[in-house]
N, C-alpha and C. Protein backbone atom coordinates (compact mmCIF):
# COMPACT_ATOMS: atom_id res chain seq x y z
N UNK A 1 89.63 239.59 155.67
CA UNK A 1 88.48 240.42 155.33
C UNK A 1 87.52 239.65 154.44
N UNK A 2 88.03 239.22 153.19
CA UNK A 2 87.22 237.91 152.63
C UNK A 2 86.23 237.17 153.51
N UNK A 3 87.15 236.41 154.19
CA UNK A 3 86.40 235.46 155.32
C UNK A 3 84.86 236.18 155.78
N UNK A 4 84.99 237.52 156.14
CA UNK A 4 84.17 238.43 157.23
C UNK A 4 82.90 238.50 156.01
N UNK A 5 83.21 238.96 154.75
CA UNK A 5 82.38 239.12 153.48
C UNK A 5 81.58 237.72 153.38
N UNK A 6 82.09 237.16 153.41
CA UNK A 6 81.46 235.41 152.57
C UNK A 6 80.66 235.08 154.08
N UNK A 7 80.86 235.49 155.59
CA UNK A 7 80.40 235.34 156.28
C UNK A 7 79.21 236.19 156.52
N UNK A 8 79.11 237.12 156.38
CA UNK A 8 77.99 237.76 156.05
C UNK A 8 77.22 237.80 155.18
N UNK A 9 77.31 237.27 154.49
CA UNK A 9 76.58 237.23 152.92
C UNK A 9 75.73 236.01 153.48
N UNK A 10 76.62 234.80 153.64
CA UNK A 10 75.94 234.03 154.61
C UNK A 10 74.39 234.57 155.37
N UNK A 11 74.82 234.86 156.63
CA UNK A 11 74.06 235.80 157.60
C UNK A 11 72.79 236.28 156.77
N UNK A 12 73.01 237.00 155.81
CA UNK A 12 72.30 237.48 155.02
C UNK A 12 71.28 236.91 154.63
N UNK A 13 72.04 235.57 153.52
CA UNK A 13 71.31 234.77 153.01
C UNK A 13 70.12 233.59 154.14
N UNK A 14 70.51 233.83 155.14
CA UNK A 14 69.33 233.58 156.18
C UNK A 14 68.45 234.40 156.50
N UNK A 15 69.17 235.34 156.74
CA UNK A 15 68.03 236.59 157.31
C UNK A 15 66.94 236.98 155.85
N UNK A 16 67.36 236.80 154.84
CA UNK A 16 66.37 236.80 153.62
C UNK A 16 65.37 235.85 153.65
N UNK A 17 65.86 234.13 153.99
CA UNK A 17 65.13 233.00 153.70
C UNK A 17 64.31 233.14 154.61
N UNK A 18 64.33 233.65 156.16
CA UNK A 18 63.67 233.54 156.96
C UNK A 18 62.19 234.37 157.25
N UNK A 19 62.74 235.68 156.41
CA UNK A 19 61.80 236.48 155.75
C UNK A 19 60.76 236.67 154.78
N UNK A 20 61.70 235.46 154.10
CA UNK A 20 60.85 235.43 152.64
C UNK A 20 59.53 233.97 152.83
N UNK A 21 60.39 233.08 153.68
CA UNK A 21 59.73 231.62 154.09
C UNK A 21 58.31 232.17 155.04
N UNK A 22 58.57 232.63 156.28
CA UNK A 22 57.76 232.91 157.11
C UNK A 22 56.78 233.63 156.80
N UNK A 23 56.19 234.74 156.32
CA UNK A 23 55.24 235.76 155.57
C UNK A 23 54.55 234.32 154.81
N UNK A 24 54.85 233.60 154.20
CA UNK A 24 54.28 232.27 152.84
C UNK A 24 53.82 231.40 153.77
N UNK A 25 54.59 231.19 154.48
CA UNK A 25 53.85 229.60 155.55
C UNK A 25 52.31 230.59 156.67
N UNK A 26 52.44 231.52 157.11
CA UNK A 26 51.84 232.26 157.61
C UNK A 26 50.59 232.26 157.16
N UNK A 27 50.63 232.65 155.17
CA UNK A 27 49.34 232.42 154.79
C UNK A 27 48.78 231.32 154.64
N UNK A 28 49.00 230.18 154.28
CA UNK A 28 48.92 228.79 154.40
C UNK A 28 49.85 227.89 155.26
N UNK A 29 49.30 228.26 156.40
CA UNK A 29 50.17 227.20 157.33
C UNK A 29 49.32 225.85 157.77
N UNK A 30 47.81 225.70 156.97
CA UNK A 30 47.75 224.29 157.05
C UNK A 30 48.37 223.41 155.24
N UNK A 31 48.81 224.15 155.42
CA UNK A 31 49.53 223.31 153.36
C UNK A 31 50.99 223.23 153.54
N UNK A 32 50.94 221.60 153.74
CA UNK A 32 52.20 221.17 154.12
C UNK A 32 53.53 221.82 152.73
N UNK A 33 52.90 221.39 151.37
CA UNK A 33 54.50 221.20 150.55
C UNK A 33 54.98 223.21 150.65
N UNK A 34 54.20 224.27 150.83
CA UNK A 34 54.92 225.52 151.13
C UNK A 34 55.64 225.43 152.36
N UNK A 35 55.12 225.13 153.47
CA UNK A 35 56.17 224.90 154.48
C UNK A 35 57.04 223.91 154.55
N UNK A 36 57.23 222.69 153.42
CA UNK A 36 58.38 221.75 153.56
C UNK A 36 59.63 222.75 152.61
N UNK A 37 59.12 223.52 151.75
CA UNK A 37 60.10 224.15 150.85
C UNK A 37 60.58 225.14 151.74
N UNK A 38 59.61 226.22 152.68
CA UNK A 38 60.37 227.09 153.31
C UNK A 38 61.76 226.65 154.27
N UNK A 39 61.15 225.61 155.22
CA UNK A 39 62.10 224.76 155.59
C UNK A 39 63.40 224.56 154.85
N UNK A 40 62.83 223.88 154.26
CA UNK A 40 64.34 223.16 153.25
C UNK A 40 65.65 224.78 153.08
N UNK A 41 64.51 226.07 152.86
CA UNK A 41 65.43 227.13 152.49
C UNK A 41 66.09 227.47 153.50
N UNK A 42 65.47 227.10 154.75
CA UNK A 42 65.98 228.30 155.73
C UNK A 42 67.22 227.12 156.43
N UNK A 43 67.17 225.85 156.05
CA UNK A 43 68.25 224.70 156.21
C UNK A 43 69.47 224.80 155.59
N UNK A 44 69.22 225.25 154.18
CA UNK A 44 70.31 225.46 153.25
C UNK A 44 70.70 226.85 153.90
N UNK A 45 70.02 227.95 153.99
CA UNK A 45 70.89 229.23 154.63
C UNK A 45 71.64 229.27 155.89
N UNK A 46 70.57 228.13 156.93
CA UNK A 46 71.69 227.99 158.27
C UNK A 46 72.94 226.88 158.45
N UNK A 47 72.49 226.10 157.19
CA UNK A 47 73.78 225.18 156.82
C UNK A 47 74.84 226.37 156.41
N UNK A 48 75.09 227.31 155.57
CA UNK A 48 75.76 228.44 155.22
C UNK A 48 76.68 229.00 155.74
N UNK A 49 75.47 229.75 156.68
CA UNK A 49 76.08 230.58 157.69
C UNK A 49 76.68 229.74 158.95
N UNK A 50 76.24 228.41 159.14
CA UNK A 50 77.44 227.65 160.03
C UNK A 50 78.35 227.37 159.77
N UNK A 51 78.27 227.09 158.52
CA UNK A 51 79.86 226.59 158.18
C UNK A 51 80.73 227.48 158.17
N UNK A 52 80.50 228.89 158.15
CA UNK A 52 81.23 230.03 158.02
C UNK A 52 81.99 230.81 159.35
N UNK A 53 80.68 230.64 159.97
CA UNK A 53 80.48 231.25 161.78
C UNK A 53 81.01 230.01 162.71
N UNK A 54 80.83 229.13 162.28
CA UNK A 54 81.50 228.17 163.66
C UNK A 54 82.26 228.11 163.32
N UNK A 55 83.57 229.19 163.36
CA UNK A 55 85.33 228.68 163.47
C UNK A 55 85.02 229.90 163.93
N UNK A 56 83.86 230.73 164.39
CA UNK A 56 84.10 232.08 164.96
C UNK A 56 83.65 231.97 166.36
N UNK A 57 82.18 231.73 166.37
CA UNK A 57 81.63 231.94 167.43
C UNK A 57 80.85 230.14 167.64
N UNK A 58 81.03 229.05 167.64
CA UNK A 58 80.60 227.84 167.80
C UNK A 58 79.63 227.58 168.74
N UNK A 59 79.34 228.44 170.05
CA UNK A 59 78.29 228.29 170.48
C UNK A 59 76.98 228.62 170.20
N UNK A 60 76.84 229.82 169.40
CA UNK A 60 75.84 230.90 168.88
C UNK A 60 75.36 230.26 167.69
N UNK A 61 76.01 229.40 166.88
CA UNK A 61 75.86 228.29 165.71
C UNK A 61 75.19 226.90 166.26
N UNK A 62 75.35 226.73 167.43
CA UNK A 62 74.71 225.23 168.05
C UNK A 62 73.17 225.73 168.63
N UNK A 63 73.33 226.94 168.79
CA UNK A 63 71.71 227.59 169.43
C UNK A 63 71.19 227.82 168.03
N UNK A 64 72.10 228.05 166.96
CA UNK A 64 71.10 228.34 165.93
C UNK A 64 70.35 226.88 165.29
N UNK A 65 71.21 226.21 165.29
CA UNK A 65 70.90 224.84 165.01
C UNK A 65 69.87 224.48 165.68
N UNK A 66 69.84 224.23 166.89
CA UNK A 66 68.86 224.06 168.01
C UNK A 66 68.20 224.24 167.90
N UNK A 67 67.69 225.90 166.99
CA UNK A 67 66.23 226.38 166.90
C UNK A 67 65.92 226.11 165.55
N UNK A 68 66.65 225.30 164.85
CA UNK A 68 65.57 225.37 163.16
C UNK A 68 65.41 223.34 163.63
N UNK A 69 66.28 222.92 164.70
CA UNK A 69 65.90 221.14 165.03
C UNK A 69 64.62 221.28 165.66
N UNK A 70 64.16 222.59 166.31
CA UNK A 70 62.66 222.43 167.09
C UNK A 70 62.01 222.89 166.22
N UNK A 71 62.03 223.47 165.36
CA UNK A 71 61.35 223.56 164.41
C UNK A 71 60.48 222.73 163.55
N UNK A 72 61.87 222.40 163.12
CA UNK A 72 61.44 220.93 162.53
C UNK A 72 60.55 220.00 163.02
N UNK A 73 61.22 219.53 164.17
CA UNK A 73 60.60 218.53 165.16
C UNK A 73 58.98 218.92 165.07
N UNK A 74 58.81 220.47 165.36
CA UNK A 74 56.97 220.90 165.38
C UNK A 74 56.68 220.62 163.97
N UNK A 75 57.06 220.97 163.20
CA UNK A 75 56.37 220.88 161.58
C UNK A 75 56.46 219.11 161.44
N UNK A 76 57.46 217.95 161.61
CA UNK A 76 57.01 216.40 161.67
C UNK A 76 55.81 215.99 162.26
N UNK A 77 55.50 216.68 163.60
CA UNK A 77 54.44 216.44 164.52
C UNK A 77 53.09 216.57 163.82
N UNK A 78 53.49 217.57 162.93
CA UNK A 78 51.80 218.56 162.12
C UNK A 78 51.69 219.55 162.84
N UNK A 79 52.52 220.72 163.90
CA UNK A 79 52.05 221.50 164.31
C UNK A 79 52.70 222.41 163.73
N UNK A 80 52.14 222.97 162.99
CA UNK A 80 52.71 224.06 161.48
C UNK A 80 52.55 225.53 162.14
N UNK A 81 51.25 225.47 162.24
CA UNK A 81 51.76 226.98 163.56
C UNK A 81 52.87 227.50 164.62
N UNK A 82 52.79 226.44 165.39
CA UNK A 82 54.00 226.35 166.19
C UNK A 82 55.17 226.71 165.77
N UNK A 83 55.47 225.87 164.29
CA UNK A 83 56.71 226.20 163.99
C UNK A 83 57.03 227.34 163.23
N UNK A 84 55.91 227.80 162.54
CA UNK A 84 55.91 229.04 162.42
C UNK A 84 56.16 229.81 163.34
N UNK A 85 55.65 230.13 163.90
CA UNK A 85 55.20 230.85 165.44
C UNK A 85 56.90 230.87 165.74
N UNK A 86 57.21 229.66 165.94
CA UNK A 86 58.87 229.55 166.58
C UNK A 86 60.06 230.39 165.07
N UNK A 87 59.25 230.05 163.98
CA UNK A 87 60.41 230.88 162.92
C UNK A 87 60.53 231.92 163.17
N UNK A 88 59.27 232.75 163.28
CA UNK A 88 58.82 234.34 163.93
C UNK A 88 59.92 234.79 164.75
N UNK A 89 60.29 233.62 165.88
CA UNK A 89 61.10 234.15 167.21
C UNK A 89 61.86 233.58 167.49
N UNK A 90 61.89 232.16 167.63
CA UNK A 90 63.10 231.40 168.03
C UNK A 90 64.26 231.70 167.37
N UNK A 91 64.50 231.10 165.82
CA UNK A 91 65.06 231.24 164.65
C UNK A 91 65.29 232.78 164.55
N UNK A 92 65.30 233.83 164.53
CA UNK A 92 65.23 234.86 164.76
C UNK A 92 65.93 235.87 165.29
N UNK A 93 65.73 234.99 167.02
CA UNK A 93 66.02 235.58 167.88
C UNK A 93 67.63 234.93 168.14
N UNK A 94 67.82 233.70 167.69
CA UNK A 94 69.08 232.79 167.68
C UNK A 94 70.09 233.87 166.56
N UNK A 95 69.40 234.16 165.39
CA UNK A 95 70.26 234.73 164.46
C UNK A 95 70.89 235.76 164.88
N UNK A 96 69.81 236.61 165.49
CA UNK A 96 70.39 237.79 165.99
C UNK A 96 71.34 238.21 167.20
N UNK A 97 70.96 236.80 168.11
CA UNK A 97 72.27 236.55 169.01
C UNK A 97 73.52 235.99 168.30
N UNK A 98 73.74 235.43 166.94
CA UNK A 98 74.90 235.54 166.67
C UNK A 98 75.61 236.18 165.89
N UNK A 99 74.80 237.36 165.02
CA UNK A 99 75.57 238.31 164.62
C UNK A 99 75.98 239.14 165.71
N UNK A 100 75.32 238.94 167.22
CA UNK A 100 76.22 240.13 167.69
C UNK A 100 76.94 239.67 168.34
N UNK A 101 77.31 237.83 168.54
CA UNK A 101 78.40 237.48 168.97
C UNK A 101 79.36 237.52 168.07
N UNK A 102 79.12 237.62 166.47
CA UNK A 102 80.11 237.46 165.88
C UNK A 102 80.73 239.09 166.04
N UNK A 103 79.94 240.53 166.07
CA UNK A 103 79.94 241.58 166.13
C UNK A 103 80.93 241.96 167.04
N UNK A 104 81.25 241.12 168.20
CA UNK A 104 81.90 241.44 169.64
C UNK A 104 83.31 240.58 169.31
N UNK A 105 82.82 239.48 169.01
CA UNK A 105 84.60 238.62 168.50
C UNK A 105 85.13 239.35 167.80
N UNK A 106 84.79 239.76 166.90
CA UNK A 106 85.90 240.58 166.26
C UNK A 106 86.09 242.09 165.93
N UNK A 107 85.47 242.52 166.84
CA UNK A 107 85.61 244.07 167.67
C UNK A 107 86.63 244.03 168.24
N UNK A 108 87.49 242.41 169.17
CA UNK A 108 88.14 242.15 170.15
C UNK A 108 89.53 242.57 169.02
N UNK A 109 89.39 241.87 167.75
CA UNK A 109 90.72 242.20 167.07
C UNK A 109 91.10 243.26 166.21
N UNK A 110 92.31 243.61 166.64
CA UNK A 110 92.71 244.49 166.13
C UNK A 110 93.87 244.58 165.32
N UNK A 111 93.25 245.01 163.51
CA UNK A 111 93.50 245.08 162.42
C UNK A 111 94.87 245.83 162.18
């Protein structure tokens, strides 16, 4: 049960950064050092929640990864919108596919 707590808190602590980052880069998304910090946060929260979630669900953790590496990749380029744009949904939309893979793994067990 621990495990499930510290894993969500996790979860959490992304779904906050991603909230709190995106709304800030939005208003200044040509001013690089607010979007290198949002970044950096929403790195440290999906560093978190992977380390927690991949001994659960490891594929749903490699898509999440996936979407804060294109991210990135747009914000190196200079296309700060984009990667905004992609925090909005990509990042997002990855998180929310793995709380409900994690939601279904362990629905499967029984306590």
């Amino acid at each position: 049960m621990m495990m499930t707590d510290r894993w969500r808190g996790s979860l959490i602590c992304l779904g906050v950064a991603l909230v709190l980052s995106v709304p800030i880069l939005a208003g200044c998304a040509s001013d690089k050092g607010p979007a290198e910090a949002a970044i950096k946060t929403a790195e440290e929260a999906v560093r978190a929640t992977v380390a927690e979630a991949g001994k659960y669900v490891p594929d749903q953790t490699q898509s999440l990864q996936a979407a804060l590496a294109a991210i990135k990749e747009k914000f190196a380029k200079g296309e700060y919108t984009a990667a905004l744009n992609d925090a909005k949904t990509k990042l997002s939309d990855a998180t929310k596919q793995l709380a409900e893979s994690y939601k279904q793994t362990f629905a499967k067990i029984d306590c």
